[in-house]
PDB file of N, CA and C in Angstrom:
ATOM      1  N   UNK A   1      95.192 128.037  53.684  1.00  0.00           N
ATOM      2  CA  UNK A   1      94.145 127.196  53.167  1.00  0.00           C
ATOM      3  C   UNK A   1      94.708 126.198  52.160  1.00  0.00           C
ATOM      4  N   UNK A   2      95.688 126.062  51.563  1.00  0.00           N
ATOM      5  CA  UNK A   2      96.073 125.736  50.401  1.00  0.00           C
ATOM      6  C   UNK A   2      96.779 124.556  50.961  1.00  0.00           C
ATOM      7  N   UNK A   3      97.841 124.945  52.270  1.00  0.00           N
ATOM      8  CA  UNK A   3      98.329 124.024  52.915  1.00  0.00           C
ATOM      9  C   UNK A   3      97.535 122.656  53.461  1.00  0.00           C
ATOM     10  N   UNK A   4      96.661 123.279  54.136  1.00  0.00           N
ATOM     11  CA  UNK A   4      95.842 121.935  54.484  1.00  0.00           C
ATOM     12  C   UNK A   4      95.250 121.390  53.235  1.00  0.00           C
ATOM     13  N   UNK A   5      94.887 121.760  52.312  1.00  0.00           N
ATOM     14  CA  UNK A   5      94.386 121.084  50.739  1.00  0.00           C
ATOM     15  C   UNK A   5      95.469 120.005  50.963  1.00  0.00           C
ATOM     16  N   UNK A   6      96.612 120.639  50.423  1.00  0.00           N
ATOM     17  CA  UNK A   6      97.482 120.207  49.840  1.00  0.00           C
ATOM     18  C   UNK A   6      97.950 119.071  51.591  1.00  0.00           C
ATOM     19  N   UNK A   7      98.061 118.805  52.170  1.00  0.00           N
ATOM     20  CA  UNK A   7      98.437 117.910  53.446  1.00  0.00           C
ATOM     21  C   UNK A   7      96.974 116.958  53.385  1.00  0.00           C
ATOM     22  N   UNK A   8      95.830 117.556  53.054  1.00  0.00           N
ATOM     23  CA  UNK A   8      94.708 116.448  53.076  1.00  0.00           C
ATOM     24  C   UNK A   8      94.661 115.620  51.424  1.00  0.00           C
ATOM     25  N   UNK A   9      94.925 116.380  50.257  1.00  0.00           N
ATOM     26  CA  UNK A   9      95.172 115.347  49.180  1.00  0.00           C
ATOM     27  C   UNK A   9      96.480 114.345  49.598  1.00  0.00           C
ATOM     28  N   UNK A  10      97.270 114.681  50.103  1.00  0.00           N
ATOM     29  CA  UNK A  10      98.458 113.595  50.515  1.00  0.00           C
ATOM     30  C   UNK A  10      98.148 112.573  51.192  1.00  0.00           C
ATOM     31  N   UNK A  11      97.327 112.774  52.441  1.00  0.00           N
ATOM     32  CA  UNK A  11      96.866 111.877  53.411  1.00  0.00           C
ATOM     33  C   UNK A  11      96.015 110.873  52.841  1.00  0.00           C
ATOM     34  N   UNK A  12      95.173 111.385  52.118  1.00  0.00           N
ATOM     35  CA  UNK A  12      94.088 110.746  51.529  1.00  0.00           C
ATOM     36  C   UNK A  12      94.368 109.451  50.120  1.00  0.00           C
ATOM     37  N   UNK A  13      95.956 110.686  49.605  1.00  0.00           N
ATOM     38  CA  UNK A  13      96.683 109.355  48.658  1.00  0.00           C
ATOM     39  C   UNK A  13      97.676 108.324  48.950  1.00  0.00           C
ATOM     40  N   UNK A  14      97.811 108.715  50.404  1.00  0.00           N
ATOM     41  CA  UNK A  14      98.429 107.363  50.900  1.00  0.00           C
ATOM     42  C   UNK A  14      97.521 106.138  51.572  1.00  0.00           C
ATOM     43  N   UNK A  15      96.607 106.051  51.694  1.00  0.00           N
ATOM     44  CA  UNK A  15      95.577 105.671  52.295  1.00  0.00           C
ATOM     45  C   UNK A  15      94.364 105.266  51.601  1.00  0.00           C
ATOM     46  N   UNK A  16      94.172 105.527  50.375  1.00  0.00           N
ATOM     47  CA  UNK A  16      93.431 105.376  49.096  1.00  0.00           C
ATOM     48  C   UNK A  16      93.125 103.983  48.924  1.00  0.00           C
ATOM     49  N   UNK A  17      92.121 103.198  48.923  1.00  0.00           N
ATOM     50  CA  UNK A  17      91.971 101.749  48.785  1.00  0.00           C
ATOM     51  C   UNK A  17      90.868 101.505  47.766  1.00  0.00           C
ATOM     52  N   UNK A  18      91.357 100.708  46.661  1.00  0.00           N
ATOM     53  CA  UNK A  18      90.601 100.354  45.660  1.00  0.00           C
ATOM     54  C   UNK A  18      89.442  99.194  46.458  1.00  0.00           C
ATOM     55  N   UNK A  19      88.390  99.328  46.137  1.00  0.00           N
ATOM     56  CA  UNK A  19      86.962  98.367  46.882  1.00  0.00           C
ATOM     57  C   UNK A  19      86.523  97.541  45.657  1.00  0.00           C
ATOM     58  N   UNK A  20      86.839  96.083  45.495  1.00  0.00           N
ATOM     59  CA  UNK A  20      85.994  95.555  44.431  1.00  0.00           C
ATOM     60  C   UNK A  20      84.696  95.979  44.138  1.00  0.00           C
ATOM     61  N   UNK A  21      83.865  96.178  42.936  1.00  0.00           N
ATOM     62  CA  UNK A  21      82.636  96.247  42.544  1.00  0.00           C
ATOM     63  C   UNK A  21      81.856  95.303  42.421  1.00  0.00           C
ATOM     64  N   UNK A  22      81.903  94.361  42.238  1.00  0.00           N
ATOM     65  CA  UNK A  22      81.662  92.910  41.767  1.00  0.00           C
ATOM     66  C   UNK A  22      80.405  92.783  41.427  1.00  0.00           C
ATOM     67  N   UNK A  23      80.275  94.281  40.334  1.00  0.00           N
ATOM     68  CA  UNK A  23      78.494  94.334  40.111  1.00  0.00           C
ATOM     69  C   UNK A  23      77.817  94.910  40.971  1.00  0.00           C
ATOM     70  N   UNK A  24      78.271  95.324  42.323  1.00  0.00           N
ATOM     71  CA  UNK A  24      77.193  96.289  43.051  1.00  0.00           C
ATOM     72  C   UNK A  24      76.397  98.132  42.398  1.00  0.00           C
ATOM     73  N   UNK A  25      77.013  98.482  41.429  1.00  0.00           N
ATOM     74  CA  UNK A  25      76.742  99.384  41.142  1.00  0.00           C
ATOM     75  C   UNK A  25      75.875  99.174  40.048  1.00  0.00           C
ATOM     76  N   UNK A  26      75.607  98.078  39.520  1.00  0.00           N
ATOM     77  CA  UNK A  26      74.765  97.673  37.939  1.00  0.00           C
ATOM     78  C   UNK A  26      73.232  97.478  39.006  1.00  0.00           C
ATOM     79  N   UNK A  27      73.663  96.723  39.896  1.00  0.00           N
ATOM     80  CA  UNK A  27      72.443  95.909  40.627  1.00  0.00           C
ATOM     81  C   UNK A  27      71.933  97.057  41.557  1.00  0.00           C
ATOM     82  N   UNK A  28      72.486  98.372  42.043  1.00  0.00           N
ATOM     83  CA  UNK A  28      71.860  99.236  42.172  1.00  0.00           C
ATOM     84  C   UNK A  28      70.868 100.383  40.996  1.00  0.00           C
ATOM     85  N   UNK A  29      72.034 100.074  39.908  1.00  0.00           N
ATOM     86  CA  UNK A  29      71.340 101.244  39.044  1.00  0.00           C
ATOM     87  C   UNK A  29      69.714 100.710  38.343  1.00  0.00           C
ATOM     88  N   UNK A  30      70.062  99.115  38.565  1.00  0.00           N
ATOM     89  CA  UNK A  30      69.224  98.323  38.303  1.00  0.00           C
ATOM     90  C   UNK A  30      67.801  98.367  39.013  1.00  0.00           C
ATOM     91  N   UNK A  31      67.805  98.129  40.002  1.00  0.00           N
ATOM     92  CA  UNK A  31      66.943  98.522  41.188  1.00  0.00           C
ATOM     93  C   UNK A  31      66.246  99.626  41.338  1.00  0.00           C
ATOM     94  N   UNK A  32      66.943 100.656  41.013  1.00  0.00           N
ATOM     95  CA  UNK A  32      66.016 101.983  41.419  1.00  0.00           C
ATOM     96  C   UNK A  32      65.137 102.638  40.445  1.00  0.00           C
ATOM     97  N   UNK A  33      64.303 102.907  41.367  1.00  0.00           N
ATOM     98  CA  UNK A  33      62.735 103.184  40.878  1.00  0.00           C
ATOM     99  C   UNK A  33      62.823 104.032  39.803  1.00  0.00           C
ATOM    100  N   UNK A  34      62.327 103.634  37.961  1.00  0.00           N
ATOM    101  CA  UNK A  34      62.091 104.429  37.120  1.00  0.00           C
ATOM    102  C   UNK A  34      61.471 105.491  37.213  1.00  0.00           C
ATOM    103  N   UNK A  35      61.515 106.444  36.281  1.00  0.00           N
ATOM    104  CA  UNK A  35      60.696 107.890  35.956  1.00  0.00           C
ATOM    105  C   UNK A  35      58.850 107.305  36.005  1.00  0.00           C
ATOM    106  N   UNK A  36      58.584 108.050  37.024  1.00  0.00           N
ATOM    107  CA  UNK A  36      57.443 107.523  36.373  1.00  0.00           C
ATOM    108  C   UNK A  36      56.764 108.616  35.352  1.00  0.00           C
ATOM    109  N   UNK A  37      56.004 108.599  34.630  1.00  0.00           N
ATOM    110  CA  UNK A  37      55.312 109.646  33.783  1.00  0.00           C
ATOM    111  C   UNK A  37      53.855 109.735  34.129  1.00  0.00           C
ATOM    112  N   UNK A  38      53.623 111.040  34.215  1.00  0.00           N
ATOM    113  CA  UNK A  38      51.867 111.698  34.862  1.00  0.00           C
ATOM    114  C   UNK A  38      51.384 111.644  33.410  1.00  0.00           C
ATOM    115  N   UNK A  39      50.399 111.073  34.425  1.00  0.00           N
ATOM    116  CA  UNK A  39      49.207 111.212  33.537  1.00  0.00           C
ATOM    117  C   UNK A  39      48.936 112.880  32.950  1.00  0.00           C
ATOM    118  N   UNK A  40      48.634 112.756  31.551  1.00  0.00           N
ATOM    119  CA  UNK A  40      48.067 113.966  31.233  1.00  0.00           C
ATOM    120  C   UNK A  40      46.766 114.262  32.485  1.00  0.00           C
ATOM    121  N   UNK A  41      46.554 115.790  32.549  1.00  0.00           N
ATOM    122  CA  UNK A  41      45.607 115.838  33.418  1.00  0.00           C
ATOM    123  C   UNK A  41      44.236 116.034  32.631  1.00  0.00           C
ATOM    124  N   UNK A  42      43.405 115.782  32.769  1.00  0.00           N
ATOM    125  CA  UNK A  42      42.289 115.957  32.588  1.00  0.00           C
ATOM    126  C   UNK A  42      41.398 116.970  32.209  1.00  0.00           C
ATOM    127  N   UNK A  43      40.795 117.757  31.535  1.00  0.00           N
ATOM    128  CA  UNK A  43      39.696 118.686  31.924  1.00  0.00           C
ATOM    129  C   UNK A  43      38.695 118.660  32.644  1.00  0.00           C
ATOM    130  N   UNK A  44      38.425 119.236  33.683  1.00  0.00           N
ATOM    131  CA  UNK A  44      37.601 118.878  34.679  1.00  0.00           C
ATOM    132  C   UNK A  44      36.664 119.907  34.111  1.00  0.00           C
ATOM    133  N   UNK A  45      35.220 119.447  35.142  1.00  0.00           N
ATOM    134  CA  UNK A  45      33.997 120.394  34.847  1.00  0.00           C
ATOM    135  C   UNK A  45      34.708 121.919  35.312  1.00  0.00           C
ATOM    136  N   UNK A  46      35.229 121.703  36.627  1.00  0.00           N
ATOM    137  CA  UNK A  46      35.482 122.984  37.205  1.00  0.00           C
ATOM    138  C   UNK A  46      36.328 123.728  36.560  1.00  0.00           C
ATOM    139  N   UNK A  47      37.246 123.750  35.985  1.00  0.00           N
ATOM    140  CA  UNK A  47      38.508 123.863  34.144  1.00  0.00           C
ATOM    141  C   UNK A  47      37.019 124.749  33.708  1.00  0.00           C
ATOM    142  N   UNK A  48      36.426 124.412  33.223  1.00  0.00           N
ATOM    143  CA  UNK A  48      35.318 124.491  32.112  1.00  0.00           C
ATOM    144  C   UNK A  48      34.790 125.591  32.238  1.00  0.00           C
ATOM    145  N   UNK A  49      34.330 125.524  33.558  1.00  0.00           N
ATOM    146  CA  UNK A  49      33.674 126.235  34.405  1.00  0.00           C
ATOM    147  C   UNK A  49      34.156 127.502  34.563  1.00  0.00           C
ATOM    148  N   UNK A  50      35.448 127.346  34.872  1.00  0.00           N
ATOM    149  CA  UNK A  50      35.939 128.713  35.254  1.00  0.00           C
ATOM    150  C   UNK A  50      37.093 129.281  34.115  1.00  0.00           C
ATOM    151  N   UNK A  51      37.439 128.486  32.470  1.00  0.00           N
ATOM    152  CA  UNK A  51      37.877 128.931  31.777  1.00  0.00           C
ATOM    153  C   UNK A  51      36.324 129.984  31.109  1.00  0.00           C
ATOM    154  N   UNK A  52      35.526 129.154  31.266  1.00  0.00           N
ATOM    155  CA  UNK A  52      34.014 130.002  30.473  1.00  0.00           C
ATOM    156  C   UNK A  52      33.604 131.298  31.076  1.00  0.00           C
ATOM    157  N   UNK A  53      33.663 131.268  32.624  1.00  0.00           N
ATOM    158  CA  UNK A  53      33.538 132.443  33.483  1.00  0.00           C
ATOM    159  C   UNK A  53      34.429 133.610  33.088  1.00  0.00           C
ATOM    160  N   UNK A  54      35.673 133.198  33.098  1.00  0.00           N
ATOM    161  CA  UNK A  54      36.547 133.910  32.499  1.00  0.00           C
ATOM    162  C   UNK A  54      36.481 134.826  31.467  1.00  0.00           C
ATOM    163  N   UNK A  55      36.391 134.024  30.424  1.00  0.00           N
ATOM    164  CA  UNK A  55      35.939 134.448  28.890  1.00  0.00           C
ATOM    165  C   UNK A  55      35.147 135.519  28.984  1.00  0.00           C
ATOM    166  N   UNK A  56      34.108 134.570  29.821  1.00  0.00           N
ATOM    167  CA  UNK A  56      32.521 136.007  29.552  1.00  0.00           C
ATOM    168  C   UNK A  56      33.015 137.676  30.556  1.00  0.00           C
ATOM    169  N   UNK A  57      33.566 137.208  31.507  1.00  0.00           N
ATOM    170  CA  UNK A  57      33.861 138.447  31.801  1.00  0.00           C
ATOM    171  C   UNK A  57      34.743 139.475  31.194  1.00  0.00           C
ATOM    172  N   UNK A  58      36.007 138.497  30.610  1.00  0.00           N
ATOM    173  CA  UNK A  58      36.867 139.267  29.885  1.00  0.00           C
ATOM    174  C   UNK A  58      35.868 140.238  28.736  1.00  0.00           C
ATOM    175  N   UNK A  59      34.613 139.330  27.886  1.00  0.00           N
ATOM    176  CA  UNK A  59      33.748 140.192  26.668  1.00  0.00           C
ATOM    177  C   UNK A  59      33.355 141.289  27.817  1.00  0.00           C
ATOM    178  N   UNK A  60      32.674 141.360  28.841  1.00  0.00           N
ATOM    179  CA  UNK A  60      31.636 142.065  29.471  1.00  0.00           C
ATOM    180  C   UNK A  60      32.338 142.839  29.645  1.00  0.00           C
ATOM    181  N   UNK A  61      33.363 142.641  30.426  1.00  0.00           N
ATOM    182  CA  UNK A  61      34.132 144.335  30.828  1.00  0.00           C
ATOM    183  C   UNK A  61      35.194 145.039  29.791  1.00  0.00           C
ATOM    184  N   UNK A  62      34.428 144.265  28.985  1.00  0.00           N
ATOM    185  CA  UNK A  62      35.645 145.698  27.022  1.00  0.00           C
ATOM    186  C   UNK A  62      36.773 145.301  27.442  1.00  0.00           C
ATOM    187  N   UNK A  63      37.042 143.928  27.674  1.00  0.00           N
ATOM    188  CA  UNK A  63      38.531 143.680  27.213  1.00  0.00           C
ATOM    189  C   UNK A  63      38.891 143.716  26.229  1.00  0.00           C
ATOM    190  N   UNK A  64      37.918 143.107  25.149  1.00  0.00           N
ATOM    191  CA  UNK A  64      37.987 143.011  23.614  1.00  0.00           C
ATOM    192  C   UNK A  64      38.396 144.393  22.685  1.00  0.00           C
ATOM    193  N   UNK A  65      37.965 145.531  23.071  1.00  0.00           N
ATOM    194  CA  UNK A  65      37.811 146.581  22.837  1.00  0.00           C
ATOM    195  C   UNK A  65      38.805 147.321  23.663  1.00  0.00           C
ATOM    196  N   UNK A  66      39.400 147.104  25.020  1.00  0.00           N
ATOM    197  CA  UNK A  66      40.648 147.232  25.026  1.00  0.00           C
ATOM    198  C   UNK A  66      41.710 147.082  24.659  1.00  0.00           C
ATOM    199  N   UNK A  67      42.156 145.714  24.099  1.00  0.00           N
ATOM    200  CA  UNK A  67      42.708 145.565  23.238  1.00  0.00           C
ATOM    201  C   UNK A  67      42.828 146.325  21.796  1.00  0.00           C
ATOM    202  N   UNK A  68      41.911 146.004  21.187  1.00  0.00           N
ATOM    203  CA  UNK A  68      41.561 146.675  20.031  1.00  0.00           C
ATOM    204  C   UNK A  68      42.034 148.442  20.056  1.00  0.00           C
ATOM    205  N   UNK A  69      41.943 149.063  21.028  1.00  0.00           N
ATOM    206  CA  UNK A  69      42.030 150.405  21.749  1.00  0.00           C
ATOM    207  C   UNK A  69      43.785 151.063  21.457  1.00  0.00           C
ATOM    208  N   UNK A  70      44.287 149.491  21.908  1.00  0.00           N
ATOM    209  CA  UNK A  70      45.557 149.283  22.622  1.00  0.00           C
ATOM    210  C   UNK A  70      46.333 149.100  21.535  1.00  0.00           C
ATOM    211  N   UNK A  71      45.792 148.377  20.405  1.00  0.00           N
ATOM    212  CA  UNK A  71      46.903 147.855  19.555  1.00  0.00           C
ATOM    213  C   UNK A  71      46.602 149.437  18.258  1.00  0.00           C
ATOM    214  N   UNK A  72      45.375 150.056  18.496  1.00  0.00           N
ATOM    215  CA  UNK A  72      45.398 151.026  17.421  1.00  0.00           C
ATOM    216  C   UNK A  72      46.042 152.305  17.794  1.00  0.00           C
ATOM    217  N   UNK A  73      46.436 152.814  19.183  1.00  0.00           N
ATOM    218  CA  UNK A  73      47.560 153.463  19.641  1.00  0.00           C
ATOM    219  C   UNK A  73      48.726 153.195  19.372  1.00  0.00           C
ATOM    220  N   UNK A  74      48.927 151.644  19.785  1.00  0.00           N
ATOM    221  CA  UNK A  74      50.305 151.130  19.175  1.00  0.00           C
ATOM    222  C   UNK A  74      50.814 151.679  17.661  1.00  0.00           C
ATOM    223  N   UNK A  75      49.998 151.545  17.059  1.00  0.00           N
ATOM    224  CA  UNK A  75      50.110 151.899  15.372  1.00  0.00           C
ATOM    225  C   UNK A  75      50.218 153.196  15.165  1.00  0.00           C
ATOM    226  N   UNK A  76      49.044 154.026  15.599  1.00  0.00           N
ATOM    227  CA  UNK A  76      49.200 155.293  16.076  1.00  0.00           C
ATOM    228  C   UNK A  76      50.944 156.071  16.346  1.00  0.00           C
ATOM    229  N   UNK A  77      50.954 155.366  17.040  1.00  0.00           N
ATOM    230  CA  UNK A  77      52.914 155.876  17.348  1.00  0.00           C
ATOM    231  C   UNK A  77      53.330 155.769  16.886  1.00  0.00           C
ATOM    232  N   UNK A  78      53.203 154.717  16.122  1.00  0.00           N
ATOM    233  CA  UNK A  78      54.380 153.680  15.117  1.00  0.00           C
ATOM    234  C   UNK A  78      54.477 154.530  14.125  1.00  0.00           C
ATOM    235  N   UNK A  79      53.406 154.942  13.656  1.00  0.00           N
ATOM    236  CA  UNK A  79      52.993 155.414  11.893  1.00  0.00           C
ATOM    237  C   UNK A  79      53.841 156.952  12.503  1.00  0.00           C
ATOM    238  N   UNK A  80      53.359 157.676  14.099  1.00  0.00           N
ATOM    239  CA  UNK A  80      53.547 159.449  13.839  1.00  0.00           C
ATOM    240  C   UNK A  80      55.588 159.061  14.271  1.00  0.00           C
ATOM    241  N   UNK A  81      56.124 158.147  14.466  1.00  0.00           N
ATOM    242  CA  UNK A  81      57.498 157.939  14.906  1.00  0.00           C
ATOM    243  C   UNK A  81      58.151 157.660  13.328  1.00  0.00           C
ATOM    244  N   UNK A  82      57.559 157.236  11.947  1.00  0.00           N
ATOM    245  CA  UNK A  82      57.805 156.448  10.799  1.00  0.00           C
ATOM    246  C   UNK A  82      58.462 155.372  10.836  1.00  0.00           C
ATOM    247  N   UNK A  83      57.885 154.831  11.949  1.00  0.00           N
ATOM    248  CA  UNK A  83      58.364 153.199  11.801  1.00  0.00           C
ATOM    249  C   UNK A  83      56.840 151.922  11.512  1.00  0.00           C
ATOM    250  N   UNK A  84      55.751 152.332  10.868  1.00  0.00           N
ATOM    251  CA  UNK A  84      55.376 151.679  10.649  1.00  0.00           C
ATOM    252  C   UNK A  84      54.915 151.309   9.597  1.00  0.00           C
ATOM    253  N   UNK A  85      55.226 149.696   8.899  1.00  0.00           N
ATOM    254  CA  UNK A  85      55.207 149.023   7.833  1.00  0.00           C
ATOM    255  C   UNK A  85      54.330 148.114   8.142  1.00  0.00           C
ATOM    256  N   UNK A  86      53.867 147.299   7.625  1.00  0.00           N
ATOM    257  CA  UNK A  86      52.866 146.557   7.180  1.00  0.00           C
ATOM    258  C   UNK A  86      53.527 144.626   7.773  1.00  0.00           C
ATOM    259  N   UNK A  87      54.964 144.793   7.187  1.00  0.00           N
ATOM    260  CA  UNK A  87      55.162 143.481   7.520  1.00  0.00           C
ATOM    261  C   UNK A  87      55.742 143.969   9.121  1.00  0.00           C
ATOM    262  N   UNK A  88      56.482 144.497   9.675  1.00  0.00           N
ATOM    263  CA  UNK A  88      56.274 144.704  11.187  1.00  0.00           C
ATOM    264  C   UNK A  88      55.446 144.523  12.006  1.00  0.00           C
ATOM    265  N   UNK A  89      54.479 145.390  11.811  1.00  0.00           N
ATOM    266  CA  UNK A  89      52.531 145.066  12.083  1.00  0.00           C
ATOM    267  C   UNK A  89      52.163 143.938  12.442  1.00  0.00           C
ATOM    268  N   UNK A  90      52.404 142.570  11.443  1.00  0.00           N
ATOM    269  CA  UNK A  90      52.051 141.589  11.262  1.00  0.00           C
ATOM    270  C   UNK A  90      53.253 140.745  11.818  1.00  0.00           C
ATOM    271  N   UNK A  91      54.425 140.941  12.175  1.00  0.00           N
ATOM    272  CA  UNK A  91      55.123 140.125  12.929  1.00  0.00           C
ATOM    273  C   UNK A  91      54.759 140.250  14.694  1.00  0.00           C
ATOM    274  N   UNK A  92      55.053 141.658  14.792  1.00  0.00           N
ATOM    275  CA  UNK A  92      54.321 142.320  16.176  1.00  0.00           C
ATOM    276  C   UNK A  92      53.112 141.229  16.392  1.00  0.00           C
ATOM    277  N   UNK A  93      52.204 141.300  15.937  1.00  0.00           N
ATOM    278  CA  UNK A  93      50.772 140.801  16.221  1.00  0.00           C
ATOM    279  C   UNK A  93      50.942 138.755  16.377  1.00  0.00           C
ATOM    280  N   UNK A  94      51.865 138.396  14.892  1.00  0.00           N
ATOM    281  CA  UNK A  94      51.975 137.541  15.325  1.00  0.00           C
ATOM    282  C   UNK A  94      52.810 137.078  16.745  1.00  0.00           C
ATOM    283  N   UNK A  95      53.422 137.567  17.029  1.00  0.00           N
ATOM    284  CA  UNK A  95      54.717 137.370  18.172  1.00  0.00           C
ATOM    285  C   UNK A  95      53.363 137.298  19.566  1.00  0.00           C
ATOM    286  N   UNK A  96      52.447 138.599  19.636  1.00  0.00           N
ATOM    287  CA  UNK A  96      51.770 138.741  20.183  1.00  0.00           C
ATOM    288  C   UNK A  96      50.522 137.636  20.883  1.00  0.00           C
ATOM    289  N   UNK A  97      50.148 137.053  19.409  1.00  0.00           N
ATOM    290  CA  UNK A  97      49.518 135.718  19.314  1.00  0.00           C
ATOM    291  C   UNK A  97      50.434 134.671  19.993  1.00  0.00           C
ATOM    292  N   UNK A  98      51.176 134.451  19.888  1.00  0.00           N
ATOM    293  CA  UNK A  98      52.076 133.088  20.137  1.00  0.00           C
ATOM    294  C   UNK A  98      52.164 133.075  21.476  1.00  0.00           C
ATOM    295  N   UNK A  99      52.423 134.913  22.317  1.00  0.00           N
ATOM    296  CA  UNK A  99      52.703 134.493  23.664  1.00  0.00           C
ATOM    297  C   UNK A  99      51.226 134.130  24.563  1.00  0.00           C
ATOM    298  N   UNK A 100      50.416 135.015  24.139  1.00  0.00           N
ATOM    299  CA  UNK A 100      48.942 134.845  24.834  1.00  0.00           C
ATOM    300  C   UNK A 100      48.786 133.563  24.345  1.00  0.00           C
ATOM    301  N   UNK A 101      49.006 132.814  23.560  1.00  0.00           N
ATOM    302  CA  UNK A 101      48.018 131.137  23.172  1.00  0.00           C
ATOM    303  C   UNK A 101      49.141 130.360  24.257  1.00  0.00           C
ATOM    304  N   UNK A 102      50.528 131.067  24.067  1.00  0.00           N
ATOM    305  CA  UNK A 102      51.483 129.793  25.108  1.00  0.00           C
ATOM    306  C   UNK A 102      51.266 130.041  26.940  1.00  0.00           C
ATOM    307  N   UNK A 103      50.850 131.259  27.063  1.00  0.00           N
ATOM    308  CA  UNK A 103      50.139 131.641  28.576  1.00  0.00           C
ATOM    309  C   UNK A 103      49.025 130.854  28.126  1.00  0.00           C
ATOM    310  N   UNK A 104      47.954 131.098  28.208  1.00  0.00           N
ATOM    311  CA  UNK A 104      46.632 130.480  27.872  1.00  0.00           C
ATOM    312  C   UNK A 104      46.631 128.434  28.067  1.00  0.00           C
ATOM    313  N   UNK A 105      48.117 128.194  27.117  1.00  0.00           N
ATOM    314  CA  UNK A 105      48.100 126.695  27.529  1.00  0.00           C
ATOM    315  C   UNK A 105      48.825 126.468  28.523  1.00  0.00           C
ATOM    316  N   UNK A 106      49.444 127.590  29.038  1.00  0.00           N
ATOM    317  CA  UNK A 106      50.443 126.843  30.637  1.00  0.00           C
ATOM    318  C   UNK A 106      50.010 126.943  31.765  1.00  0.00           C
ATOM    319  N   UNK A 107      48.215 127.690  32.157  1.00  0.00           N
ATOM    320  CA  UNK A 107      47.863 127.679  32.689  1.00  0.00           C
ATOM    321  C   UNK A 107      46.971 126.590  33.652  1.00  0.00           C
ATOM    322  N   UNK A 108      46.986 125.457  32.617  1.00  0.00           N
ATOM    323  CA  UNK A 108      46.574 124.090  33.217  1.00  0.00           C
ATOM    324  C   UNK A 108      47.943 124.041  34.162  1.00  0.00           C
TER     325      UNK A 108
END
């Protein structure tokens, strides 16, 4: 394998021909079609519609209270393991916050 490398870089450097530019590469880079940028999208009724649907079902079926359920077990362990402090708690929860609000906005 190495041989033919090495017999095709040879061939190729005897045979090598410099091509004037004479500006063809400016007047291409020139030419081609910019980025375009999207429009922010919109909130639509149907967005609205079915972020609100959402919501209400999440209250109706004790998500709220699942949670709540969920994070007082969490503590629960924390406290019978002696790892729980007060500023932990509050980093946990914040960390917690940050990922549900950054799901929540990437869902558009």
């Amino acid at each position: 394998m190495e041989d033919k490398d090495t017999l095709l870089r040879q061939f190729f450097a005897g045979t090598k021909q410099q091509i004037p530019d004479a500006g063809f590469t400016r007047r291409v880079m020139h030419n081609l079609p910019g980025k375009r940028r999207r429009a922010p999208r919109r909130l639509l009724l149907w967005d609205i519609v079915a972020y609100t649907l959402a919501a209400l079902l999440f209250i109706a079926l004790g998500g709220i209270q699942a949670l709540g359920s969920a994070f007082a077990r969490l503590l629960e362990q924390a406290a019978a393991h002696g790892h729980y402090d007060l500023r932990t708690v509050a980093i946990v929860a914040a960390v917690l916050v940050f990922l549900l609000c950054r799901k929540v906005c990437s869902i558009r």
